[in-house]
N, C-alpha and C. Protein backbone atom coordinates (compact mmCIF):
# COMPACT_ATOMS: atom_id res chain seq x y z
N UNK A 1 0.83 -1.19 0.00
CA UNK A 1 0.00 0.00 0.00
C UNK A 1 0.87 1.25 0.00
N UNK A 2 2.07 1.40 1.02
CA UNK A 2 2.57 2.48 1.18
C UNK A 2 3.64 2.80 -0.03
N UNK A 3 4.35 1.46 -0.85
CA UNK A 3 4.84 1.75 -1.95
C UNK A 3 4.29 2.28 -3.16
N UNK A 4 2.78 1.76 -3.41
CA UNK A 4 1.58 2.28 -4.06
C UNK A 4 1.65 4.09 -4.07
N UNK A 5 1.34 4.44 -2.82
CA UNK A 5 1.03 5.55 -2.80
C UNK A 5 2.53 6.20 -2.95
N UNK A 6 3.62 6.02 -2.68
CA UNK A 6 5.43 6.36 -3.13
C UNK A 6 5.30 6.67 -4.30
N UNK A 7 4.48 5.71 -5.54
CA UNK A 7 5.02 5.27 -7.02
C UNK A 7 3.52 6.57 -7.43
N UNK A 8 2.46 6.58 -6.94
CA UNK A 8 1.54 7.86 -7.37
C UNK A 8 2.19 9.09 -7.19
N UNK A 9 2.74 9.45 -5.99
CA UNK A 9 3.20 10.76 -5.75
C UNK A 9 4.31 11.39 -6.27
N UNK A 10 5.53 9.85 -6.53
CA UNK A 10 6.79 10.28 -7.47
C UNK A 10 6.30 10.77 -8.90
N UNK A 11 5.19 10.10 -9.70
CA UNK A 11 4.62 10.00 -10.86
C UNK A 11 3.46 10.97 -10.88
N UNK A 12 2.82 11.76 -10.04
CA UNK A 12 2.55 13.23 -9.96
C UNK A 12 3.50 14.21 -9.94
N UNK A 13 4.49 14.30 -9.30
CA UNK A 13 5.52 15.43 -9.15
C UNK A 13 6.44 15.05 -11.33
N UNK A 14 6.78 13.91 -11.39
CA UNK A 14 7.26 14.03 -12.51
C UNK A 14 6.36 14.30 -14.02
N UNK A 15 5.32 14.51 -13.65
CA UNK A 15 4.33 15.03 -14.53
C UNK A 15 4.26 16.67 -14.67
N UNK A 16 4.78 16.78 -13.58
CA UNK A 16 4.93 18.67 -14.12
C UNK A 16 5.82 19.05 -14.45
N UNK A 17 6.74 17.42 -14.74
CA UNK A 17 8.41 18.03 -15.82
C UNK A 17 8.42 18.56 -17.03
N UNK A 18 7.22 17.54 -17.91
CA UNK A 18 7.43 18.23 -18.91
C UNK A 18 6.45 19.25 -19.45
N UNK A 19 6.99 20.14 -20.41
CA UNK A 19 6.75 21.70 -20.74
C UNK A 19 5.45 21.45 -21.85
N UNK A 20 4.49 22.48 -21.04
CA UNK A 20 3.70 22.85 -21.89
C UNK A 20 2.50 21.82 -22.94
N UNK A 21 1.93 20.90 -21.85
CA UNK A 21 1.22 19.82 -21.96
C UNK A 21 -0.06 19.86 -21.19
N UNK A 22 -0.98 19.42 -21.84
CA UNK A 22 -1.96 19.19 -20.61
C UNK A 22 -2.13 18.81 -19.55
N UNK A 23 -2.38 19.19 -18.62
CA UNK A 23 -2.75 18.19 -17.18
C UNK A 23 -3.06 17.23 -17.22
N UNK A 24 -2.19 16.04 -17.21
CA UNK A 24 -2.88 14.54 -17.55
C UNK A 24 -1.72 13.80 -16.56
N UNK A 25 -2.13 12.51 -15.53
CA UNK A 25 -1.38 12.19 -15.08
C UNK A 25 -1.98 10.65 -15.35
N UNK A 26 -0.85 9.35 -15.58
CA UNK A 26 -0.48 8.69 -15.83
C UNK A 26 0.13 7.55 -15.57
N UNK A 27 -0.32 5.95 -14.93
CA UNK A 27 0.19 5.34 -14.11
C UNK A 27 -0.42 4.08 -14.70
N UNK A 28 0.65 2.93 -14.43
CA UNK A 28 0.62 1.16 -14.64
C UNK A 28 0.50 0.83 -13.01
N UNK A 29 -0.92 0.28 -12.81
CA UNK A 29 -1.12 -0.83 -11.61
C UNK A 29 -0.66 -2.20 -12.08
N UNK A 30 0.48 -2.65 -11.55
CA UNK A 30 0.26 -3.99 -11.54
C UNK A 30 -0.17 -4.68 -10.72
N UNK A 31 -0.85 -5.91 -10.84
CA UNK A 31 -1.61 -6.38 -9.64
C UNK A 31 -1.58 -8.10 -10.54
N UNK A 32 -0.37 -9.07 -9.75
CA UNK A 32 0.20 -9.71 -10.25
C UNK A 32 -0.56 -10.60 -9.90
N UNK A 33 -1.29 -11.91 -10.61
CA UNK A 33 -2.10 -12.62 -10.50
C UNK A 33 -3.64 -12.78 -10.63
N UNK A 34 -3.90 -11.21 -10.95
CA UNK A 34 -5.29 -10.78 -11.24
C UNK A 34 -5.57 -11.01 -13.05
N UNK A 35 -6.71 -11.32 -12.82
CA UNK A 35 -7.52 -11.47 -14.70
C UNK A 35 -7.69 -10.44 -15.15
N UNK A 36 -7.93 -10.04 -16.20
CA UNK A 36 -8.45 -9.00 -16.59
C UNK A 36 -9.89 -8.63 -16.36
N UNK A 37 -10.63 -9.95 -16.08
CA UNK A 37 -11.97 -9.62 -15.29
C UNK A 37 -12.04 -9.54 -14.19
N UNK A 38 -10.93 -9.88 -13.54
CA UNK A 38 -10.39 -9.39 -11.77
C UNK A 38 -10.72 -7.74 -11.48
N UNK A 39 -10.03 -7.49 -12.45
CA UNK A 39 -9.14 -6.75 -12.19
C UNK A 39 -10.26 -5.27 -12.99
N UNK A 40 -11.36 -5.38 -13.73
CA UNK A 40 -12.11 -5.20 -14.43
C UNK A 40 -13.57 -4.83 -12.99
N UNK A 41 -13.47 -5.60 -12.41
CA UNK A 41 -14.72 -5.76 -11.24
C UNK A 41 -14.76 -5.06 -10.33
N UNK A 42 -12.85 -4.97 -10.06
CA UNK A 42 -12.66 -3.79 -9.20
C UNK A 42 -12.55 -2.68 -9.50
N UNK A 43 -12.54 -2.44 -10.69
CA UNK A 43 -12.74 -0.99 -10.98
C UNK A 43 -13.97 -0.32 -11.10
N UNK A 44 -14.93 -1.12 -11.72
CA UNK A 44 -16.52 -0.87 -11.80
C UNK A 44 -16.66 -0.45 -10.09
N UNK A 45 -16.57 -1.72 -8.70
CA UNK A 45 -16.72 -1.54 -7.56
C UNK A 45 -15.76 -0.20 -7.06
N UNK A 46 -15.15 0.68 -7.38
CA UNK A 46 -14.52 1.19 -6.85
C UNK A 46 -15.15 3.11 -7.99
N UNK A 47 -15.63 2.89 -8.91
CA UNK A 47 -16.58 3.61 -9.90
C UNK A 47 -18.08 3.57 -8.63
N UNK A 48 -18.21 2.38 -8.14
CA UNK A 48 -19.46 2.39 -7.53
C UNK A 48 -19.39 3.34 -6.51
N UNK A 49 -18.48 3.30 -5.80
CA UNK A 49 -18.23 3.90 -4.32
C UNK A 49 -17.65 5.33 -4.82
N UNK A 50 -17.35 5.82 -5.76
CA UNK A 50 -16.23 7.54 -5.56
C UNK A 50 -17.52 8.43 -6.47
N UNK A 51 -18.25 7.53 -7.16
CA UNK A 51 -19.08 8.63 -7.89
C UNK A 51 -20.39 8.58 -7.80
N UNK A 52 -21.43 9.66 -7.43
CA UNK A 52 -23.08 9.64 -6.78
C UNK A 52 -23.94 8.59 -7.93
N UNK A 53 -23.49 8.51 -9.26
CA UNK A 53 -24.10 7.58 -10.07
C UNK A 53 -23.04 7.46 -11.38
N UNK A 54 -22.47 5.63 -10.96
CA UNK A 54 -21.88 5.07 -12.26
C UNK A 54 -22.34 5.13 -13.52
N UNK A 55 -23.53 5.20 -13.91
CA UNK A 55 -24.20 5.37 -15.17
C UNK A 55 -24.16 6.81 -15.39
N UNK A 56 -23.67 7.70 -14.83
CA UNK A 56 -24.00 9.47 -15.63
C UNK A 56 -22.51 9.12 -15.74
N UNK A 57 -21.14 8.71 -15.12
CA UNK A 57 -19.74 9.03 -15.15
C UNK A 57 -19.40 7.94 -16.39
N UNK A 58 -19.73 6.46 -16.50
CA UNK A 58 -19.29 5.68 -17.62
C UNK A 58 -19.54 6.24 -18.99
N UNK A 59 -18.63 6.60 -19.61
CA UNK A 59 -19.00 7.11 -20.82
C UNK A 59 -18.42 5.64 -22.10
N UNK A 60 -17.90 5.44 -21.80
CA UNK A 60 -17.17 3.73 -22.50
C UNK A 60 -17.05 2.79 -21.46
N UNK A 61 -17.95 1.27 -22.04
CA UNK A 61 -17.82 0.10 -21.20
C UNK A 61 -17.52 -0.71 -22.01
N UNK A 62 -16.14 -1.15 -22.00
CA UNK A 62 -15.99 -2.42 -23.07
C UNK A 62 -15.60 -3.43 -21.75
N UNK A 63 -16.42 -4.36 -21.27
CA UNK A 63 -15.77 -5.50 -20.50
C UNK A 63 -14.79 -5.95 -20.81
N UNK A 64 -14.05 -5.88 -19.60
CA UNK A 64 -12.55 -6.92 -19.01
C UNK A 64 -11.47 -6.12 -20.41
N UNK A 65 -11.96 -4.95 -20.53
CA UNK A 65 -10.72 -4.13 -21.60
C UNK A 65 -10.67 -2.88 -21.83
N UNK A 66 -11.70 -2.09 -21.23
CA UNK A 66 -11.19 -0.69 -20.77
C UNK A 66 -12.67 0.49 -20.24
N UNK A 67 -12.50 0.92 -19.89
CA UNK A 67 -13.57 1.83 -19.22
C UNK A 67 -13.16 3.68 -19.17
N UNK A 68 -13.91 3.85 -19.67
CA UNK A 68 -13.71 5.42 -19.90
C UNK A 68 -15.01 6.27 -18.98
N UNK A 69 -14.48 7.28 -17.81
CA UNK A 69 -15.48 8.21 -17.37
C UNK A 69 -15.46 9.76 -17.45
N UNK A 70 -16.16 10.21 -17.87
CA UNK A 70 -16.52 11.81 -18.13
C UNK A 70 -17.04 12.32 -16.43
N UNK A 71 -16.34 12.65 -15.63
CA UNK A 71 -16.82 13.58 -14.42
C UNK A 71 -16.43 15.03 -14.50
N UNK A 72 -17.27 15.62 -12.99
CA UNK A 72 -16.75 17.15 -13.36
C UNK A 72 -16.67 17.29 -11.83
N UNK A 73 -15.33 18.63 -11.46
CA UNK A 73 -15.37 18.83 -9.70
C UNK A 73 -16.14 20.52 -9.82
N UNK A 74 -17.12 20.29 -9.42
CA UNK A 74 -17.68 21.79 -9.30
C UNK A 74 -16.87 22.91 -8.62
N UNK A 75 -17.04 24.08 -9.21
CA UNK A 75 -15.96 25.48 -8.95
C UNK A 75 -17.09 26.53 -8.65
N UNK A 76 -16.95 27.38 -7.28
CA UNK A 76 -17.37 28.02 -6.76
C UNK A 76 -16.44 29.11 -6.43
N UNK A 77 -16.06 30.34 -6.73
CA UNK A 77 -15.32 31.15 -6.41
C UNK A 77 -15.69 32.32 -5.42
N UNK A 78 -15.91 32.71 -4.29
CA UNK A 78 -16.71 33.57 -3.38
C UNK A 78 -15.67 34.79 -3.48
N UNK A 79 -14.61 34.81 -3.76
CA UNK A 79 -14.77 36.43 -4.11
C UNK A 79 -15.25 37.37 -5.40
N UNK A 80 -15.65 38.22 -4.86
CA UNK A 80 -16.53 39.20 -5.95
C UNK A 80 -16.00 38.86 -7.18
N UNK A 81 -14.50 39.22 -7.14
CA UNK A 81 -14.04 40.03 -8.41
C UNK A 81 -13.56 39.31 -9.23
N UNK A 82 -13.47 37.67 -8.50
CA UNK A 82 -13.21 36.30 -9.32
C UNK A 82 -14.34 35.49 -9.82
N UNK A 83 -15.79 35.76 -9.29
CA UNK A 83 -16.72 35.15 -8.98
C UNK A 83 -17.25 34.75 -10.37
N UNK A 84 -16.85 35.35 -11.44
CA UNK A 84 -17.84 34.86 -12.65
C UNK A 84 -16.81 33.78 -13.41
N UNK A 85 -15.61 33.27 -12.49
CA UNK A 85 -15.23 31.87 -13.21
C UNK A 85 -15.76 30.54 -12.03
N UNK A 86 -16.75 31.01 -11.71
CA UNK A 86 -17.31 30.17 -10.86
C UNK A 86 -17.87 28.92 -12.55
N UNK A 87 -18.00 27.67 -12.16
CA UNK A 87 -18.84 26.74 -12.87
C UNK A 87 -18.00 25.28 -12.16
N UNK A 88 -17.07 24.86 -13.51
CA UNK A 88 -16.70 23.57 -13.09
C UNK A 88 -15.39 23.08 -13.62
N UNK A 89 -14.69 22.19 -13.75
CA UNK A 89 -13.95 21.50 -13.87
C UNK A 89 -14.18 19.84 -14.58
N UNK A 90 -13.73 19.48 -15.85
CA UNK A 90 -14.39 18.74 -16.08
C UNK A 90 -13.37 17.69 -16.61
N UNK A 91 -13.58 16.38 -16.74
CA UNK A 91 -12.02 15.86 -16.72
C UNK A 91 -12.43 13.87 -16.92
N UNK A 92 -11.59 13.42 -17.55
CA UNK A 92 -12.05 12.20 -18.35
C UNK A 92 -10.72 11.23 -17.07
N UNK A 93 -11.41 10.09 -17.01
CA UNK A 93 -10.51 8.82 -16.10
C UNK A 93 -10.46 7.28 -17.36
N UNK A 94 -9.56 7.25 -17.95
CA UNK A 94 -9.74 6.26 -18.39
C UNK A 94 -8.67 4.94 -17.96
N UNK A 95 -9.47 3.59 -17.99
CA UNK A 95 -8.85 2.63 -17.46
C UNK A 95 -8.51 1.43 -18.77
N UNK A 96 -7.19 0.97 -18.95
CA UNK A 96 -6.88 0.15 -19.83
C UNK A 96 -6.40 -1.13 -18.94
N UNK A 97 -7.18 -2.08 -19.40
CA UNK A 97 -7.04 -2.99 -18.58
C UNK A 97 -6.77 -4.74 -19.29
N UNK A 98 -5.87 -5.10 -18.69
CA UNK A 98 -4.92 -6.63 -19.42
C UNK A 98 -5.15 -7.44 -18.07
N UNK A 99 -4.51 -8.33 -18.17
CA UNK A 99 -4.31 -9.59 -17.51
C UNK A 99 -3.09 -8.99 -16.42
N UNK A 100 -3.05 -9.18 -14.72
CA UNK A 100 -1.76 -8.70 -14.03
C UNK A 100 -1.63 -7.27 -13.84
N UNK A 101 -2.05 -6.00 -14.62
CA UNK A 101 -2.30 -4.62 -14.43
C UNK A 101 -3.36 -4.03 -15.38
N UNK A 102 -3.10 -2.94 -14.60
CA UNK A 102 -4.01 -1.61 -15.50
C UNK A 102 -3.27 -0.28 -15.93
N UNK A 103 -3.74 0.54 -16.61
CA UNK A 103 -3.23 1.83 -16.88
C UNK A 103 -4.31 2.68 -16.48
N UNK A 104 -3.81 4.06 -15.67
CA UNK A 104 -4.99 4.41 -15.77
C UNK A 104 -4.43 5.97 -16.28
N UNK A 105 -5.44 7.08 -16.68
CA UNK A 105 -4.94 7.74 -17.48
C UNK A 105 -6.11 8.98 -16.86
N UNK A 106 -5.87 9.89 -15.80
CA UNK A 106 -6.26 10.83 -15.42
C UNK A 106 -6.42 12.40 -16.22
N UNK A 107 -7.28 12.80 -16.53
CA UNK A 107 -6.97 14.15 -17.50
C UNK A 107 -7.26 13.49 -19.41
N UNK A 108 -6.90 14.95 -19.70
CA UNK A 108 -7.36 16.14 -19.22
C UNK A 108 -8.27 16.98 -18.54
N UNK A 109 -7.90 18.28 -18.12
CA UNK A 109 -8.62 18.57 -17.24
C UNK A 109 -9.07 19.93 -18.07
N UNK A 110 -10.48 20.07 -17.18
CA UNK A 110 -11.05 21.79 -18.40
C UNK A 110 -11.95 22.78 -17.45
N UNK A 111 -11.53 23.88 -17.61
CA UNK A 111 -12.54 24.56 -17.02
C UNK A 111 -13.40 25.18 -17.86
N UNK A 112 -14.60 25.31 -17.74
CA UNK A 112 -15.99 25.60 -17.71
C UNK A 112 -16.23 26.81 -17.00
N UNK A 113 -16.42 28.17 -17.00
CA UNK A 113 -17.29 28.94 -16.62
C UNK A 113 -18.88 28.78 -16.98
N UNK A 114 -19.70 29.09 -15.88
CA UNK A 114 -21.20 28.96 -16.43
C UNK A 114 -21.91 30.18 -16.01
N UNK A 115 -20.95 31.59 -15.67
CA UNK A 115 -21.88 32.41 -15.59
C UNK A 115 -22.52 32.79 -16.46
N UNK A 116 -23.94 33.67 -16.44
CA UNK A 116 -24.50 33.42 -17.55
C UNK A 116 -23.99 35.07 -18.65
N UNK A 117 -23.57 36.18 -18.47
CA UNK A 117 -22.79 36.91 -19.03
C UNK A 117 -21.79 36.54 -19.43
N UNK A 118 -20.67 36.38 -19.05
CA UNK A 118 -19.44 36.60 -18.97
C UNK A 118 -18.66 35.02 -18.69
N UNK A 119 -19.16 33.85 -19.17
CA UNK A 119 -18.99 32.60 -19.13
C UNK A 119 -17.81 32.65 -20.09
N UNK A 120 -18.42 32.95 -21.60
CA UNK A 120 -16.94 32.38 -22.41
C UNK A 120 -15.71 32.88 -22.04
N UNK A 121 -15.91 34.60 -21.91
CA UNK A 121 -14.68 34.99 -21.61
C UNK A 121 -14.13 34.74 -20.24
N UNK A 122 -14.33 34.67 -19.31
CA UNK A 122 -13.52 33.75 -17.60
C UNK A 122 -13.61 31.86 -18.08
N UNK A 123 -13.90 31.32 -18.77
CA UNK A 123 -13.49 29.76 -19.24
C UNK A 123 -12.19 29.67 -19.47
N UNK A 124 -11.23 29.40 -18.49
CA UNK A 124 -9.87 28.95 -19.42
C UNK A 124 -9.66 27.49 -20.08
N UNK A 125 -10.33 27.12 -20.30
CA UNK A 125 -10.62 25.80 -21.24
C UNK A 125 -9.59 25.06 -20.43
N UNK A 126 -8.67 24.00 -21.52
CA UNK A 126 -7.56 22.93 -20.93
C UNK A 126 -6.62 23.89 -19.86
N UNK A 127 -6.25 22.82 -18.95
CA UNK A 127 -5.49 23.31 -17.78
C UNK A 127 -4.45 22.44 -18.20
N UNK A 128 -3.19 23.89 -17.89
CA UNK A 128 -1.45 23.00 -18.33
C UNK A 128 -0.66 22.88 -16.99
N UNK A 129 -0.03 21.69 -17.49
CA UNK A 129 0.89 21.30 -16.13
C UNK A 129 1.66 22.01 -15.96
N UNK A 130 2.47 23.16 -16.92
CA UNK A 130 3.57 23.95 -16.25
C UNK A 130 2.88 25.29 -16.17
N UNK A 131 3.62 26.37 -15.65
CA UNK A 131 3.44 27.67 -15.86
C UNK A 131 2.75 28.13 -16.83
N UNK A 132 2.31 29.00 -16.83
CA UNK A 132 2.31 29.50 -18.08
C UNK A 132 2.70 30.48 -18.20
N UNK A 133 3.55 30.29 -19.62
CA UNK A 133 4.46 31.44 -19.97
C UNK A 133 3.54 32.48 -21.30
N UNK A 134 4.30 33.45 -21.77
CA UNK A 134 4.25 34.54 -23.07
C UNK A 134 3.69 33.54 -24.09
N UNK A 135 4.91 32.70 -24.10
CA UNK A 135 4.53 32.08 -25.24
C UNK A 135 3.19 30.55 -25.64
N UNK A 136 2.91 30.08 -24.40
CA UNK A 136 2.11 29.40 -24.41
C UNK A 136 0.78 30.24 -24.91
N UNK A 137 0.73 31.35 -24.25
CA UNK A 137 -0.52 32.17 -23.96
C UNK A 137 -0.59 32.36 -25.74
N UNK A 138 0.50 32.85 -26.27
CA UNK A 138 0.46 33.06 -28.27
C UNK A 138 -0.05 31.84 -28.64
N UNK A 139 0.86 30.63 -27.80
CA UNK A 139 0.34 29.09 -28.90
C UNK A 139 -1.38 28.87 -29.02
N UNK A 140 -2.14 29.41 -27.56
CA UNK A 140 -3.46 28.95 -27.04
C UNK A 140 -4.18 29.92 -27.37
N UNK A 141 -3.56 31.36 -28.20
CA UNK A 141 -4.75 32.64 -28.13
C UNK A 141 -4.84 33.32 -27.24
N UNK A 142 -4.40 33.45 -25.99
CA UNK A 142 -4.76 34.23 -25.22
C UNK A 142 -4.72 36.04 -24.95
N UNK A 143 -4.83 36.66 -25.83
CA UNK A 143 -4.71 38.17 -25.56
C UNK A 143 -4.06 38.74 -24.71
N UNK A 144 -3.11 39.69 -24.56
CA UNK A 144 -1.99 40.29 -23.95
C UNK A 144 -2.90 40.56 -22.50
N UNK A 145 -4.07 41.54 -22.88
CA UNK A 145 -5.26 42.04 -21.81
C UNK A 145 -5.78 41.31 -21.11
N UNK A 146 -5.84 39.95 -21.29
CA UNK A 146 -6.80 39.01 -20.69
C UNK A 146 -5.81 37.66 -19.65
N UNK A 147 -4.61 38.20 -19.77
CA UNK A 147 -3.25 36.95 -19.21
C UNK A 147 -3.54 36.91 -17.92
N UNK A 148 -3.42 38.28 -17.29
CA UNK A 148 -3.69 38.39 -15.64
C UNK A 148 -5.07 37.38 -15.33
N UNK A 149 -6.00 37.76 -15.96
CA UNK A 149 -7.37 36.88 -15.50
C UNK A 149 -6.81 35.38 -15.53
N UNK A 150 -6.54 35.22 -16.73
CA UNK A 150 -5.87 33.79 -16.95
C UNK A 150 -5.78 32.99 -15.99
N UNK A 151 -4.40 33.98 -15.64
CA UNK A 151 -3.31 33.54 -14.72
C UNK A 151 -3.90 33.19 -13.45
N UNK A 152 -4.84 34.28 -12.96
CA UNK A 152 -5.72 34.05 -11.51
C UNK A 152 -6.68 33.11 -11.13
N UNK A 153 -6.95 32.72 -12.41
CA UNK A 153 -8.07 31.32 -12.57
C UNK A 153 -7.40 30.19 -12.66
N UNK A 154 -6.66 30.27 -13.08
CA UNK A 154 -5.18 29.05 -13.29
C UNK A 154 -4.95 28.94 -12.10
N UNK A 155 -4.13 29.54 -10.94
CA UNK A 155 -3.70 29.63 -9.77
C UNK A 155 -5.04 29.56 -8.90
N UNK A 156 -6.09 29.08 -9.01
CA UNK A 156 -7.34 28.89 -8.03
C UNK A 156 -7.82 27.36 -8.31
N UNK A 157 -7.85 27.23 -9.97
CA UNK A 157 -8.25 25.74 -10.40
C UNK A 157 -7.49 24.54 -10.61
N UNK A 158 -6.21 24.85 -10.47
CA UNK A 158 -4.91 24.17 -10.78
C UNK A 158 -5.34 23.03 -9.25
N UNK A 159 -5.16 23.80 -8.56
CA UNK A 159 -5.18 22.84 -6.78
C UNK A 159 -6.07 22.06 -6.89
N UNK A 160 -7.31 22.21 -7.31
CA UNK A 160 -8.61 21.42 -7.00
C UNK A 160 -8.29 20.34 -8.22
N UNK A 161 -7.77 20.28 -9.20
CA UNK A 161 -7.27 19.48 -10.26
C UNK A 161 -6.42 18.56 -9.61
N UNK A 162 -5.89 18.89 -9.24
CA UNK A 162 -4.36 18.05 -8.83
C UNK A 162 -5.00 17.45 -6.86
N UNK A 163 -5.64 17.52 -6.70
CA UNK A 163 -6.28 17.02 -5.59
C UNK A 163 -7.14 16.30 -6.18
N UNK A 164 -8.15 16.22 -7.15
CA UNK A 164 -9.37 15.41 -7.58
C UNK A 164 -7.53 14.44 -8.11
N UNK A 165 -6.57 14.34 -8.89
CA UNK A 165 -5.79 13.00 -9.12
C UNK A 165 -5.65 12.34 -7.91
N UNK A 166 -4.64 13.55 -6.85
CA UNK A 166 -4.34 12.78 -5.46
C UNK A 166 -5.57 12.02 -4.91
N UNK A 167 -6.57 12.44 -4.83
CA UNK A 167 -7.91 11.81 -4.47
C UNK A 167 -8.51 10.67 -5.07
N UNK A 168 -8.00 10.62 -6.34
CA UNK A 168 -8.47 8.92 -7.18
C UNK A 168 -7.76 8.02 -6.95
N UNK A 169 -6.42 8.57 -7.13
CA UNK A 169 -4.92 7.63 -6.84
C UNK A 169 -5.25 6.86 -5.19
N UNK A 170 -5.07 8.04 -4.56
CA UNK A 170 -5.45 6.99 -3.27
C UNK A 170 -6.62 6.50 -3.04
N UNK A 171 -8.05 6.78 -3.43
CA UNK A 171 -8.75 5.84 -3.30
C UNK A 171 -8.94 4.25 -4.23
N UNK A 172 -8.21 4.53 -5.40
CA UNK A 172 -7.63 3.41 -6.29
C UNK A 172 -6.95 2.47 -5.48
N UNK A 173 -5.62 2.76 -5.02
CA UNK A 173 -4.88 2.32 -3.90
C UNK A 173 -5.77 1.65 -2.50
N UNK A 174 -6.60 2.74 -2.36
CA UNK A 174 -7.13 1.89 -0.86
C UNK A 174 -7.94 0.47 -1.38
N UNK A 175 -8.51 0.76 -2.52
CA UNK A 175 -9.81 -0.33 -3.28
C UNK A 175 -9.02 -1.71 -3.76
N UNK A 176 -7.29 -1.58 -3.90
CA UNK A 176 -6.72 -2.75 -4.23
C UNK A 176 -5.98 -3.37 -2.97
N UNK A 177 -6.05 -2.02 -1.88
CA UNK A 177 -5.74 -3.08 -0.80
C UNK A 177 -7.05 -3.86 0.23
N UNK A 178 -8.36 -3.55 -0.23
CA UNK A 178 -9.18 -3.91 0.70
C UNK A 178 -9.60 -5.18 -0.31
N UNK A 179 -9.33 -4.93 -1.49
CA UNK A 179 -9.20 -6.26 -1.95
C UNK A 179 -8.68 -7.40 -1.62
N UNK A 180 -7.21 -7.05 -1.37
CA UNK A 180 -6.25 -8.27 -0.98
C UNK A 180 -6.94 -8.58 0.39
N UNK A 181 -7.33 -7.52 1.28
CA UNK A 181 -7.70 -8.31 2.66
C UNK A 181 -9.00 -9.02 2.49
N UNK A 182 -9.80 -8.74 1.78
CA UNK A 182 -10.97 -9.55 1.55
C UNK A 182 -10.66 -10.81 0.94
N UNK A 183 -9.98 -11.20 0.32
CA UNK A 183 -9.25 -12.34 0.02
C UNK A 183 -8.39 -13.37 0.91
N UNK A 184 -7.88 -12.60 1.68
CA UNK A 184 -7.02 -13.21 2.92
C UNK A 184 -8.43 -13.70 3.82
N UNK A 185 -9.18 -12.90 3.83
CA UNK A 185 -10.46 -13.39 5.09
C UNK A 185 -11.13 -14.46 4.75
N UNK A 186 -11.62 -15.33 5.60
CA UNK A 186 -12.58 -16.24 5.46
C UNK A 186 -14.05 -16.09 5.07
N UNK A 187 -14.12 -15.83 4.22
CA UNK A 187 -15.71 -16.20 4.13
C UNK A 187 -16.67 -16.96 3.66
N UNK A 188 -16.46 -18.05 4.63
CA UNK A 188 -17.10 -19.22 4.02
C UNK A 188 -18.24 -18.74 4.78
N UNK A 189 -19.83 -19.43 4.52
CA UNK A 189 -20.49 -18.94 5.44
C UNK A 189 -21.12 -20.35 5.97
């Protein structure tokens, strides 16, 4: 378990190495002796428990070979002068799944404004893992006038992004170790 969570957190921090990419983080479970329908069951059961309804988040179900979910972390901003990038955060989990491990593939991540004025312009669409620099802002469009806003919505939505990974990773992690102990236990009845 505790190497689990070592190999998520080294493999979050080395995801903001490289330049000028989307927020997407990236990881191989192996889980040595499991089927692909093992291993397939626990992910559905572990879909059951993190999200209010598996059927609105499954957006692809191919049994015992990969599962794709569309969720969103709602964004509320309570100060005034930030308040109209209030909406959401919206962000795809997909699981590739073999015989012995999985891949799972967190991100991208997007923000959504939904005020009802001023929505398109406070939306900073895809969220990037590094800084953002001059020149990203030219590659993506962003207007010389409009960087500061950017930048302030970036630096508010970035955290809640990178906490909804830390937050899957370890509950991923906890769901393959309550596995193994349910296995170790007796339950004959």
């Amino acid at each position: 378990m505790k190497r689990l969570i070592v190999l998520f957190v080294l493999a979050l921090m080395m995801s903001n190495i490289q330049a000028q990419e989307a927020l997407v983080f990236e990881t191989v479970i192996n889980k040595e002796g499991q089927t692909t329908e093992d291993l397939y069951n626990l992910i559905k059961r572990w879909i059951a428990h993190n999200y209010n309804s598996a059927k609105d988040v499954i957006q692809l179900d191919n049994p015992n070979k990969e599962l794709t979910l569309k969720a969103k972390i709602n964004y509320e901003e309570k100060n005034m002068t930030w308040a109209a990038a209030s909406g959401y955060i919206d962000y795809t989990v997909d699981f590739l799944i073999k015989d012995n491990k999985f891949k799972v593939i967190i991100g991208p991540f997007s923000h959504t404004s939904t005020h009802i004025k001023w929505g398109k312009e406070w939306s900073n669409g895809i969220l990037y893992k590094d800084e953002l620099t001059d020149e990203l802002f030219e590659k993506i469009g962003v207007k010389k006038v409009a960087r500061k806003q950017y930048k302030e919505v970036d630096k508010r939505v970035q955290p809640l992004a990178k906490k909804e990974i830390e937050q899957i990773t370890l509950s991923l992690a906890n769901e393959i170790d309550n596995l193994e102990k349910s296995k170790k236990d007796d339950w004959d009845f």
